[in-house]
C-alpha atoms as a PDB file:
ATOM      1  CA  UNK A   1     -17.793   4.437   7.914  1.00  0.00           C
ATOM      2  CA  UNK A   2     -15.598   7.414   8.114  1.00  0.00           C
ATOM      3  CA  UNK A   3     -13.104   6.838   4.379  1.00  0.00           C
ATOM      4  CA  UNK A   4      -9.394   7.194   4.218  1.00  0.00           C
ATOM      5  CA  UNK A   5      -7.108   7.230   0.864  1.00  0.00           C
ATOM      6  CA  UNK A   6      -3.739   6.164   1.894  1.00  0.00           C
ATOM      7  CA  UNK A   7      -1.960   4.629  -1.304  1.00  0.00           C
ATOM      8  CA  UNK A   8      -1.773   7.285  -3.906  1.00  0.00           C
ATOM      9  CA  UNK A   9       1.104   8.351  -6.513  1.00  0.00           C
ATOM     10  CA  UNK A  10       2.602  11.416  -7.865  1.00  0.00           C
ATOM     11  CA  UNK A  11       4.186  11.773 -11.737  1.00  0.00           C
ATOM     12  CA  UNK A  12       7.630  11.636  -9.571  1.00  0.00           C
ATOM     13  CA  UNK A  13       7.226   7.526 -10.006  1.00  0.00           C
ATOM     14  CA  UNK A  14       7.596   7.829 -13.732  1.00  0.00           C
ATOM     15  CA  UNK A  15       4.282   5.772 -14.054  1.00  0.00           C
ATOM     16  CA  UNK A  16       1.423   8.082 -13.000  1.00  0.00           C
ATOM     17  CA  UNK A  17      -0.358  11.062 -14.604  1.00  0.00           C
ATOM     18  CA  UNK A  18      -2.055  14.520 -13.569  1.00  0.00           C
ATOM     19  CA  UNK A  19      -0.951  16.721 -11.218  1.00  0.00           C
ATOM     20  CA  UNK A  20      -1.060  16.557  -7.241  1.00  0.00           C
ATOM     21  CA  UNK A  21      -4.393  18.479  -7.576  1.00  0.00           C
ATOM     22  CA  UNK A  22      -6.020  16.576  -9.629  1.00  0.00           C
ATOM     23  CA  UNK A  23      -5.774  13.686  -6.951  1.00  0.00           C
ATOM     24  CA  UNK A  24      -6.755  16.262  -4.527  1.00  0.00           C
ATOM     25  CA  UNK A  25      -9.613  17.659  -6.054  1.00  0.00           C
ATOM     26  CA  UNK A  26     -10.575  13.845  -6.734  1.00  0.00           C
ATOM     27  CA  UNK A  27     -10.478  13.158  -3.057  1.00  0.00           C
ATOM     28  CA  UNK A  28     -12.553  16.270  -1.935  1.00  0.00           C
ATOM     29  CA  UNK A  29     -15.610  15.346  -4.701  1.00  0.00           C
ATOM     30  CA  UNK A  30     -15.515  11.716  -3.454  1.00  0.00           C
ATOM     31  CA  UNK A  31     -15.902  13.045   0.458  1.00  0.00           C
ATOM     32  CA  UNK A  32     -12.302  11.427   2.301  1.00  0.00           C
ATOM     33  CA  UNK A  33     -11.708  13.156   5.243  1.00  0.00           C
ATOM     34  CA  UNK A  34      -8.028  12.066   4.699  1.00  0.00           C
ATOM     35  CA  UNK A  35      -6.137  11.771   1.818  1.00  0.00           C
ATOM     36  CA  UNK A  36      -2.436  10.558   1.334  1.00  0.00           C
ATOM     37  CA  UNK A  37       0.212  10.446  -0.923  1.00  0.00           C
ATOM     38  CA  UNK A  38       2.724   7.889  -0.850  1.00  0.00           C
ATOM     39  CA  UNK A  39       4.451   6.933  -3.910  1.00  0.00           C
ATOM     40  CA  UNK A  40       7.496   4.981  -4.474  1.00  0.00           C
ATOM     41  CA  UNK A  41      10.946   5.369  -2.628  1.00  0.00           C
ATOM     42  CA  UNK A  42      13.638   5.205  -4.940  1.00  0.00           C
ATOM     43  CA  UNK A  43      15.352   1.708  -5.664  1.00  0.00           C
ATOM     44  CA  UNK A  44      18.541   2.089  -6.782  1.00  0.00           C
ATOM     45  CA  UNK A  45      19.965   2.541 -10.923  1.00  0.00           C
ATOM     46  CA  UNK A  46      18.752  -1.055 -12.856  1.00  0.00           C
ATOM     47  CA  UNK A  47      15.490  -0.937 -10.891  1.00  0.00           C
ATOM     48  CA  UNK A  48      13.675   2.130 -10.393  1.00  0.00           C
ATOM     49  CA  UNK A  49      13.625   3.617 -14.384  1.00  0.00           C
ATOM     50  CA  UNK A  50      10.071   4.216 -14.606  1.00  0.00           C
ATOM     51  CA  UNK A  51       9.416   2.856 -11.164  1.00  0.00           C
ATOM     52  CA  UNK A  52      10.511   4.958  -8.531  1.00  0.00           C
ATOM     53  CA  UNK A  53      11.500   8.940  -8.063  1.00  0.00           C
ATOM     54  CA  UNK A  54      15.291   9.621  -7.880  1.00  0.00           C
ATOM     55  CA  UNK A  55      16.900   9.870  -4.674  1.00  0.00           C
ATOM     56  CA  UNK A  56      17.910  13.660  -5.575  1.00  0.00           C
ATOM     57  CA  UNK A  57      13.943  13.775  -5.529  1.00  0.00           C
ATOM     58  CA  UNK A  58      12.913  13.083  -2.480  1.00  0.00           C
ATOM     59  CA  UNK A  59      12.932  16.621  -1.143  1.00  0.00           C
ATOM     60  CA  UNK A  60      10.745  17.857  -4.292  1.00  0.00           C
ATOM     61  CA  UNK A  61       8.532  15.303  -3.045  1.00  0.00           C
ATOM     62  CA  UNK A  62       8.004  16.016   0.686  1.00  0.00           C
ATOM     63  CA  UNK A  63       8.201  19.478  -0.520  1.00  0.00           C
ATOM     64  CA  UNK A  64       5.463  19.400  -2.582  1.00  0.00           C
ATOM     65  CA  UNK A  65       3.413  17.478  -0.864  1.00  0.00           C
ATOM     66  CA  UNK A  66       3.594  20.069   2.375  1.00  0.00           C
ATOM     67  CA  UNK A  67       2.501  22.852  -0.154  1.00  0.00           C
ATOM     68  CA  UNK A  68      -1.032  21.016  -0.787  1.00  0.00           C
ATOM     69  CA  UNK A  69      -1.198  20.485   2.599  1.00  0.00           C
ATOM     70  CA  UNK A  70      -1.479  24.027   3.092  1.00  0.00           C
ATOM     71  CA  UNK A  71      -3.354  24.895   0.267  1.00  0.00           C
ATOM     72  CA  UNK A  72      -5.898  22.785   1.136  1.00  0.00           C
ATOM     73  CA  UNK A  73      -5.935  22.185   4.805  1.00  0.00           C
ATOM     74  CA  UNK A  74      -9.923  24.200   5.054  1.00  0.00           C
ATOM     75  CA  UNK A  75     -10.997  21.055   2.908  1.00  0.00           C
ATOM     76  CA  UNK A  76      -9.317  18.100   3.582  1.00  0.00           C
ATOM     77  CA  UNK A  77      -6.478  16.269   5.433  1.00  0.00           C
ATOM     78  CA  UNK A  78      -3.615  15.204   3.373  1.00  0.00           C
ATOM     79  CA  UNK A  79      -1.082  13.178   4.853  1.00  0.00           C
ATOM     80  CA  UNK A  80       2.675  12.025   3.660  1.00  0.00           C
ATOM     81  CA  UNK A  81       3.716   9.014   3.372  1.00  0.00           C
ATOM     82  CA  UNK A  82       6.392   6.557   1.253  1.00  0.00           C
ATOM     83  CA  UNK A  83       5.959   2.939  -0.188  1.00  0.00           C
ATOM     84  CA  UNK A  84       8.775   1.074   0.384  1.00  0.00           C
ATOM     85  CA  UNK A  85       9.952  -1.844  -1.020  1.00  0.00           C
ATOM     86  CA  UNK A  86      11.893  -4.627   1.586  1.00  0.00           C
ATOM     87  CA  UNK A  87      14.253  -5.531   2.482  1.00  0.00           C
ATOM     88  CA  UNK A  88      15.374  -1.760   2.041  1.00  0.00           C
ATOM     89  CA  UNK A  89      17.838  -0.567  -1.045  1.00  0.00           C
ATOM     90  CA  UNK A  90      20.601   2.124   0.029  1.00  0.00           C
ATOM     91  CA  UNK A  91      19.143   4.502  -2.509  1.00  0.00           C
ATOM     92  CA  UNK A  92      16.023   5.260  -0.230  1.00  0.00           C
ATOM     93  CA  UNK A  93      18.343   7.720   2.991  1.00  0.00           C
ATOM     94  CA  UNK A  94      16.951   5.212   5.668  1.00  0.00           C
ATOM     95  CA  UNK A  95      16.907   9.272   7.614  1.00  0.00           C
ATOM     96  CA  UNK A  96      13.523   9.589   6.402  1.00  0.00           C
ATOM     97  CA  UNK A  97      11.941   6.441   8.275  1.00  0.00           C
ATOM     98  CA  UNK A  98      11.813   8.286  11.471  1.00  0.00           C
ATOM     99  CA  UNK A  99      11.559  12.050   9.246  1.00  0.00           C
ATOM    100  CA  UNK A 100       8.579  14.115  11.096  1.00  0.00           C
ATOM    101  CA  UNK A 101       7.305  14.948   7.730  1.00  0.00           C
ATOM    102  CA  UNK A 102       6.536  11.398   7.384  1.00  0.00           C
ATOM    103  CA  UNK A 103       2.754  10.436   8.331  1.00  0.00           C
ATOM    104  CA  UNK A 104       3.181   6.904   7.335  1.00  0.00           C
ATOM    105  CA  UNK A 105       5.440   4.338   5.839  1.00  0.00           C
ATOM    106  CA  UNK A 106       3.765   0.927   3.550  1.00  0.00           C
ATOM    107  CA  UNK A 107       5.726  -1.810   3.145  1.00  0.00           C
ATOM    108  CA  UNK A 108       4.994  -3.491   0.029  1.00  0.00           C
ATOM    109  CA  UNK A 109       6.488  -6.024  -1.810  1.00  0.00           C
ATOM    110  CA  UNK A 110       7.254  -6.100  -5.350  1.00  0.00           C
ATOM    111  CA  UNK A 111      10.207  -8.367  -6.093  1.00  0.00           C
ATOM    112  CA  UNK A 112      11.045 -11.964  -5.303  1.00  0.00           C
ATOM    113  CA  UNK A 113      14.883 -11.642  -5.301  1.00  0.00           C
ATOM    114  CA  UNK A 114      15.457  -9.793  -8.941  1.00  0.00           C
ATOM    115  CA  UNK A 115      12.106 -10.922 -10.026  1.00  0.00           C
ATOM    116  CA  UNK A 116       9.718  -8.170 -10.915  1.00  0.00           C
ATOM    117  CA  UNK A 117       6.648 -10.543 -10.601  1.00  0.00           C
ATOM    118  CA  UNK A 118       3.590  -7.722 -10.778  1.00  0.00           C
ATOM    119  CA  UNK A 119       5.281  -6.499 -13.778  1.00  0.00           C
ATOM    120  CA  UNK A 120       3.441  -7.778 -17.065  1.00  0.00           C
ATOM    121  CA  UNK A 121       6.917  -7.805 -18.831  1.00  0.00           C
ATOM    122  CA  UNK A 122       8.252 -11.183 -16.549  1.00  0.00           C
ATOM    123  CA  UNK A 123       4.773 -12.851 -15.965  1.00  0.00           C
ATOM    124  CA  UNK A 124       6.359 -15.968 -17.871  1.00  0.00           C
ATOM    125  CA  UNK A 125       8.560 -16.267 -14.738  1.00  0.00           C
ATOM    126  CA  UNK A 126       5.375 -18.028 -13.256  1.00  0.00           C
ATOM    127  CA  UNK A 127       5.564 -20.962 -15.802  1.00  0.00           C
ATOM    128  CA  UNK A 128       9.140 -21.735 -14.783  1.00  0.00           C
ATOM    129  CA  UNK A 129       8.319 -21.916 -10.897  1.00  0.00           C
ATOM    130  CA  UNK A 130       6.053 -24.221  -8.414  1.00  0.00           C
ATOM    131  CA  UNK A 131       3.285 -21.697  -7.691  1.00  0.00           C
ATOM    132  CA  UNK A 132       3.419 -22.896  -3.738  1.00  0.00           C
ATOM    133  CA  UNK A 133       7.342 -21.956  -3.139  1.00  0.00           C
ATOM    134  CA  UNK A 134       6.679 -18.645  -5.070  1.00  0.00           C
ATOM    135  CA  UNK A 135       3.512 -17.645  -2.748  1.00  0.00           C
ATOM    136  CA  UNK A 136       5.761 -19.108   0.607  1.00  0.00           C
ATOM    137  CA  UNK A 137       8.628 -16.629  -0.248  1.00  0.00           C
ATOM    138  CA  UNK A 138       6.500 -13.716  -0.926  1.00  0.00           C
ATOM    139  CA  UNK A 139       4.743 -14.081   2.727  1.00  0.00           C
ATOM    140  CA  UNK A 140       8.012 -14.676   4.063  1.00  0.00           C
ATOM    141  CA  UNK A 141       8.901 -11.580   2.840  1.00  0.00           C
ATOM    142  CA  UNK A 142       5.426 -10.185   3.880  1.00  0.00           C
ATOM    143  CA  UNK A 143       6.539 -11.162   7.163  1.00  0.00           C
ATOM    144  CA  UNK A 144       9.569  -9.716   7.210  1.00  0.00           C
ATOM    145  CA  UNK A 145       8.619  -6.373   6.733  1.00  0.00           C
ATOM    146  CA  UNK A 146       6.110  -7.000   9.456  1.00  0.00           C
ATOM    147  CA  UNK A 147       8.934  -7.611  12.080  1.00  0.00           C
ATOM    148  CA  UNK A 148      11.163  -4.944  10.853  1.00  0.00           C
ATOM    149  CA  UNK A 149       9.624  -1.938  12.947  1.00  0.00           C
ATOM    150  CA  UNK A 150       9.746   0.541  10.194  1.00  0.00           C
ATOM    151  CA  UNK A 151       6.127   0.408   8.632  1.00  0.00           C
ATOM    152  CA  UNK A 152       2.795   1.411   9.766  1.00  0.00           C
ATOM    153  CA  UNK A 153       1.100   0.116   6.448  1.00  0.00           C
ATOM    154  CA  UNK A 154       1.153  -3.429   4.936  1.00  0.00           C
ATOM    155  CA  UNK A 155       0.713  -2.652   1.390  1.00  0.00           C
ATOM    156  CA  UNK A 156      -1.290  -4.861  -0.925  1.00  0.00           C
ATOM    157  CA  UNK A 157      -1.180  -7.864   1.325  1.00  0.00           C
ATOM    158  CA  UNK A 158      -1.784 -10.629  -1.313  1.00  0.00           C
ATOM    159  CA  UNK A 159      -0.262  -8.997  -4.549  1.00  0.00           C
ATOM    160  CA  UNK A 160       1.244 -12.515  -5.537  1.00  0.00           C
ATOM    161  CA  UNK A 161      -2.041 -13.004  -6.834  1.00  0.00           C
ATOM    162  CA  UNK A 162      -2.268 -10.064  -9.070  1.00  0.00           C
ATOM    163  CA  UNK A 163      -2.144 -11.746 -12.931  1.00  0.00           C
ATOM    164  CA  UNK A 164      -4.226 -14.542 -11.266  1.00  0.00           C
ATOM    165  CA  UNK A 165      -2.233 -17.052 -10.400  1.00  0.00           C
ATOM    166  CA  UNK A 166      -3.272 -19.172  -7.187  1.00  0.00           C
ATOM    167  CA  UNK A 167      -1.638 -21.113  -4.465  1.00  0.00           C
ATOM    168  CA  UNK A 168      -2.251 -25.360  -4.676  1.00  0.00           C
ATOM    169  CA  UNK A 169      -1.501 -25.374  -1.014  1.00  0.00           C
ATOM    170  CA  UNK A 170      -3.625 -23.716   1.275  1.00  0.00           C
ATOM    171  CA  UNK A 171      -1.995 -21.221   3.140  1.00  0.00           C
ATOM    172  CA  UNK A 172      -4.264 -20.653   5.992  1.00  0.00           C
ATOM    173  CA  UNK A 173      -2.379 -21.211   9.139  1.00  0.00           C
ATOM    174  CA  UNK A 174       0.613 -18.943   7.360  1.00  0.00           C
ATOM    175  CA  UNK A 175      -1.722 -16.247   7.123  1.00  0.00           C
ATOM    176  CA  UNK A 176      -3.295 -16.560  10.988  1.00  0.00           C
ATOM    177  CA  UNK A 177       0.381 -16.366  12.179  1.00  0.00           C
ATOM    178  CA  UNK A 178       1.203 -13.360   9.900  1.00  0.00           C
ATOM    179  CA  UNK A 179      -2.085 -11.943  11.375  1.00  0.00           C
ATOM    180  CA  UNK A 180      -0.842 -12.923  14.996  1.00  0.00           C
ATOM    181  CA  UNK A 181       2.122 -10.809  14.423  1.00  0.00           C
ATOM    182  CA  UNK A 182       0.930  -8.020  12.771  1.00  0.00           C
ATOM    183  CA  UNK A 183      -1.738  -7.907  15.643  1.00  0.00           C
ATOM    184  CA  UNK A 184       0.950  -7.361  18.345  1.00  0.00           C
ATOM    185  CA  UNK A 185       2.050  -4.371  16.563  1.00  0.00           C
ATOM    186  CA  UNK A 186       0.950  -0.750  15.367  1.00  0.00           C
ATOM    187  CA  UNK A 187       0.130  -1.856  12.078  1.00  0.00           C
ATOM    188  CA  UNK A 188      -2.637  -1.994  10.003  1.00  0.00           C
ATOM    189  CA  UNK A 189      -3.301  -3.905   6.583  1.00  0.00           C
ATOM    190  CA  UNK A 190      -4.775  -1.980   3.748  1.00  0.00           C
ATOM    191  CA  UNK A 191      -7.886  -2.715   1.809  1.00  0.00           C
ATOM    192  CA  UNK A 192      -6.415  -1.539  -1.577  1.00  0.00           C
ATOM    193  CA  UNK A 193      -9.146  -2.066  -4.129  1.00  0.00           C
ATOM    194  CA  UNK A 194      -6.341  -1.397  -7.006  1.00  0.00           C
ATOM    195  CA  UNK A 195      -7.112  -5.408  -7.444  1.00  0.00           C
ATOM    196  CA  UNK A 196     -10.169  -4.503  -9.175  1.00  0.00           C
ATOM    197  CA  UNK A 197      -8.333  -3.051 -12.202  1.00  0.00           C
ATOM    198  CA  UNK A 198      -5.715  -6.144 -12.842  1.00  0.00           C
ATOM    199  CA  UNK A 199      -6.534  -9.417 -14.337  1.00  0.00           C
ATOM    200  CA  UNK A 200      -7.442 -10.879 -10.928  1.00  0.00           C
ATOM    201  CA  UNK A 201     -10.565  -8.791 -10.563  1.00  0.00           C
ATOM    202  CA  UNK A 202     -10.356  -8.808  -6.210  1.00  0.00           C
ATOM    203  CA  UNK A 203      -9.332  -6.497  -3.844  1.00  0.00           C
ATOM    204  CA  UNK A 204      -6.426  -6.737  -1.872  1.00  0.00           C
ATOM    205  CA  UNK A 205      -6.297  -8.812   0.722  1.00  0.00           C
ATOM    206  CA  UNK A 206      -9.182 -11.618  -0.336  1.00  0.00           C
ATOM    207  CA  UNK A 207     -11.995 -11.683   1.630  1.00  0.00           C
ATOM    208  CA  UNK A 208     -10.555 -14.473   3.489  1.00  0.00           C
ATOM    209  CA  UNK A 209      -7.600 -13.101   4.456  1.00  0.00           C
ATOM    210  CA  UNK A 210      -9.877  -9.685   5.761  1.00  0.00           C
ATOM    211  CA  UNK A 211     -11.442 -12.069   7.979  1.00  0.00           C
ATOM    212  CA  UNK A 212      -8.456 -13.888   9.409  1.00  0.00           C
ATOM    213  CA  UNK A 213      -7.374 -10.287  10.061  1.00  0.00           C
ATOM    214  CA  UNK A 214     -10.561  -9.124  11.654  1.00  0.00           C
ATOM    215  CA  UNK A 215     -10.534 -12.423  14.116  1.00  0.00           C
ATOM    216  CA  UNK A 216      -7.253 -11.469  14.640  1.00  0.00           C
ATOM    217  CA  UNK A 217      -8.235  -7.556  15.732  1.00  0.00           C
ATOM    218  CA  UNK A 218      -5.731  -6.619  12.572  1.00  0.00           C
ATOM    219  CA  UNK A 219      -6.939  -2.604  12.200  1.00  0.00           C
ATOM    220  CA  UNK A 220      -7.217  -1.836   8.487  1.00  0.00           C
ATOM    221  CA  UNK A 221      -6.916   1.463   6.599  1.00  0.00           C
ATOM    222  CA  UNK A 222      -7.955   1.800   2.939  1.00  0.00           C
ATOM    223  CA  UNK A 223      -6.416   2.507  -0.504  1.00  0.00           C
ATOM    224  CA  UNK A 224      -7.153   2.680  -4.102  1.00  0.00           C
ATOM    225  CA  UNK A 225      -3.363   2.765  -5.498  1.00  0.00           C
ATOM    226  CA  UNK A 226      -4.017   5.742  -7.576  1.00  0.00           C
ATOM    227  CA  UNK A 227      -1.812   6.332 -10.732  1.00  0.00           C
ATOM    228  CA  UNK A 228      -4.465   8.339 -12.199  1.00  0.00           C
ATOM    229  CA  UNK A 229      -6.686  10.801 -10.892  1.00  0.00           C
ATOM    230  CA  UNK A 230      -9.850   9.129 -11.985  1.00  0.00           C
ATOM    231  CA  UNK A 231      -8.506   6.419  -9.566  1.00  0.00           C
ATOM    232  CA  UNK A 232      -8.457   7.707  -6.006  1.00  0.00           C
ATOM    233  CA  UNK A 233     -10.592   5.824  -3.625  1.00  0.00           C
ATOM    234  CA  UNK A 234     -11.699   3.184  -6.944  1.00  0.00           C
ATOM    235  CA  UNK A 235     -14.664   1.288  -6.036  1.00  0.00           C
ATOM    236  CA  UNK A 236     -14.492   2.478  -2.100  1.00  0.00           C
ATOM    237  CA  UNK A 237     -18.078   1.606  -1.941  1.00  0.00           C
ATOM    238  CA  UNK A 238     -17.330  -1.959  -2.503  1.00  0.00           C
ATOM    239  CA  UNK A 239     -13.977  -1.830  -0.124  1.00  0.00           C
ATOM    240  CA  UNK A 240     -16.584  -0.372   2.680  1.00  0.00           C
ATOM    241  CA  UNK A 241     -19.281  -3.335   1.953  1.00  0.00           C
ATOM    242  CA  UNK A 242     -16.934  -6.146   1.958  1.00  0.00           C
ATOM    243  CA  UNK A 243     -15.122  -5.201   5.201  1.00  0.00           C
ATOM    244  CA  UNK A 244     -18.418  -4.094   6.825  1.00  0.00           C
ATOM    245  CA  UNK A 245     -20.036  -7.537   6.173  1.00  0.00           C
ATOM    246  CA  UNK A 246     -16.888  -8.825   7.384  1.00  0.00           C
ATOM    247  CA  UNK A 247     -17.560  -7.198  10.952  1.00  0.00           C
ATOM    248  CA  UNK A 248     -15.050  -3.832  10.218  1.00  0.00           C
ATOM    249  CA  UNK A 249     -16.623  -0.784  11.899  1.00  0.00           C
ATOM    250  CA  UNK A 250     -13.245   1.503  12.224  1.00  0.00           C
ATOM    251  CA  UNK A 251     -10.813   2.550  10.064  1.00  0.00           C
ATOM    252  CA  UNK A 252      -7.154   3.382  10.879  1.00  0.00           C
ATOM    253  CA  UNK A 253      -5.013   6.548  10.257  1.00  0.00           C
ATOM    254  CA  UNK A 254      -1.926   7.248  10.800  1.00  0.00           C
ATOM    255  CA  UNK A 255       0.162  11.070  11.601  1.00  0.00           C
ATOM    256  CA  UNK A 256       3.801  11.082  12.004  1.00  0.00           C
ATOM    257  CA  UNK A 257       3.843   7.623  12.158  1.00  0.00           C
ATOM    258  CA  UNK A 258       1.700   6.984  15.229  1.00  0.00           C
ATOM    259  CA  UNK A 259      -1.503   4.912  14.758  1.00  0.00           C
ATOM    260  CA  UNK A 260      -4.918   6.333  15.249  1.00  0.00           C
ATOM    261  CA  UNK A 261      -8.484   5.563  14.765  1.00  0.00           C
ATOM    262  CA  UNK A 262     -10.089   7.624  12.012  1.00  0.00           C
ATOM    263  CA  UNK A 263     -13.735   6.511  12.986  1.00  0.00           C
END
């Protein structure tokens, strides 16, 4: 099985180290044939401080990123790509949804309304809430930015889950319709292993959800959520088993925003 990196960050974000190089040169020793950067669009002033690049950034950003394309287009494939947060902030030019520099856009979800709940500064916030109604609005909003046409990637499908706090209710028929929809679309869910580095210890989605996905025919694509070098494609080998025993046998890519198979 042919390996893709799609979720990796730049120091633009304010909370990743090294260079775009290092990441690079990370990528070509661990054999991708693809490799892509896609680090945070801004959020507006209040939210993005050590979160997100500015919007006067942007441009460095895509800019950049085209340079090590060139540079090292004889040894890998390195793609473009944004994670955006939904529903979309006016600080991220909604121009550069349909830019042609754009290979991809992931949709990830990172706030419940003005709750940061994946940052370890407002885990409390889970004590004051019913666990069920805080998992039901995050896959509502999961499934919102599945029906808002402007992704390609859903981004760290089950991040709720990240300090390890678990649903009472079982959510399985939410998740087969989520997979229903995202299966009528050119989308694929990513197998971001970036789960294996937070208190939860699993990969994101679960194992169960991969497999609603796979009986679903959801395509996947892969990525470690790099911050740091050392990180890009983290514990791949595991990523590849898992979906493999699953019944995976492709992976997805994407290039200017139009889904392919990678192998």
């Amino acid at each position: 099985m042919a390996l893709v990196d799609y979720h990796n960050h730049t120091y633009l974000c304010g909370h990743a180290s090294g260079t775009p190089d290092d990441y690079i040169k990370t990528a070509i020793d661990a054999n991708l044939i693809e490799f892509g950067f896609s680090d945070h669009a801004p959020l507006p002033v209040g939210l993005r401080e050590g979160i997100t690049m500015k919007p006067q950034e942007t441009e460095l950003y895509l800019n950049l990123i085209e340079q090590k394309k060139e540079i090292y287009k004889d040894e890998i494939v390195i793609k473009i790509g944004f994670e955006v947060d939904f529903p979309l902030h006016e600080s991220f030019d909604r121009r550069y949804l349909n830019d042609d520099r754009i290979d991809y856009i992931i949709g990830s979800c990172h706030f419940l309304g003005d709750w940061s709940f994946d940052h370890s500064d407002f885990i409390d916030e889970f004590d004051k809430r019913d666990i069920d109604e805080v998992y039901a609005e995050y896959y509502d909003n999961i499934k919102e930015i599945i029906q808002s046409g402007q992704i390609n990637i859903i981004g760290h499908f089950d991040l709720i889950k990240k300090f390890g706090h678990r649903a009472k209710k079982n959510f399985k028929s939410d998740l087969e319709n989520l997979a229903e929809i995202i299966s009528k679309r050119d989308i694929a869910v990513e197998i971001n292993t970036a789960g294996l580095r937070k208190p939860v210890n699993e990969i994101y989605p679960s194992s169960e959800i991969i497999e609603i996905l796979f009986n679903k025919n959801v395509p996947i694509t892969f990525g470690s959520d790099s911050h740091l070098p050392e990180e890009v494609a983290y514990m791949f080998h595991k990523a590849e088993e898992l979906v493999k025993g699953i019944g995976y046998r492709k992976i997805s890519g994407f290039s200017k925003q139009r889904y392919n198979i990678v192998l």
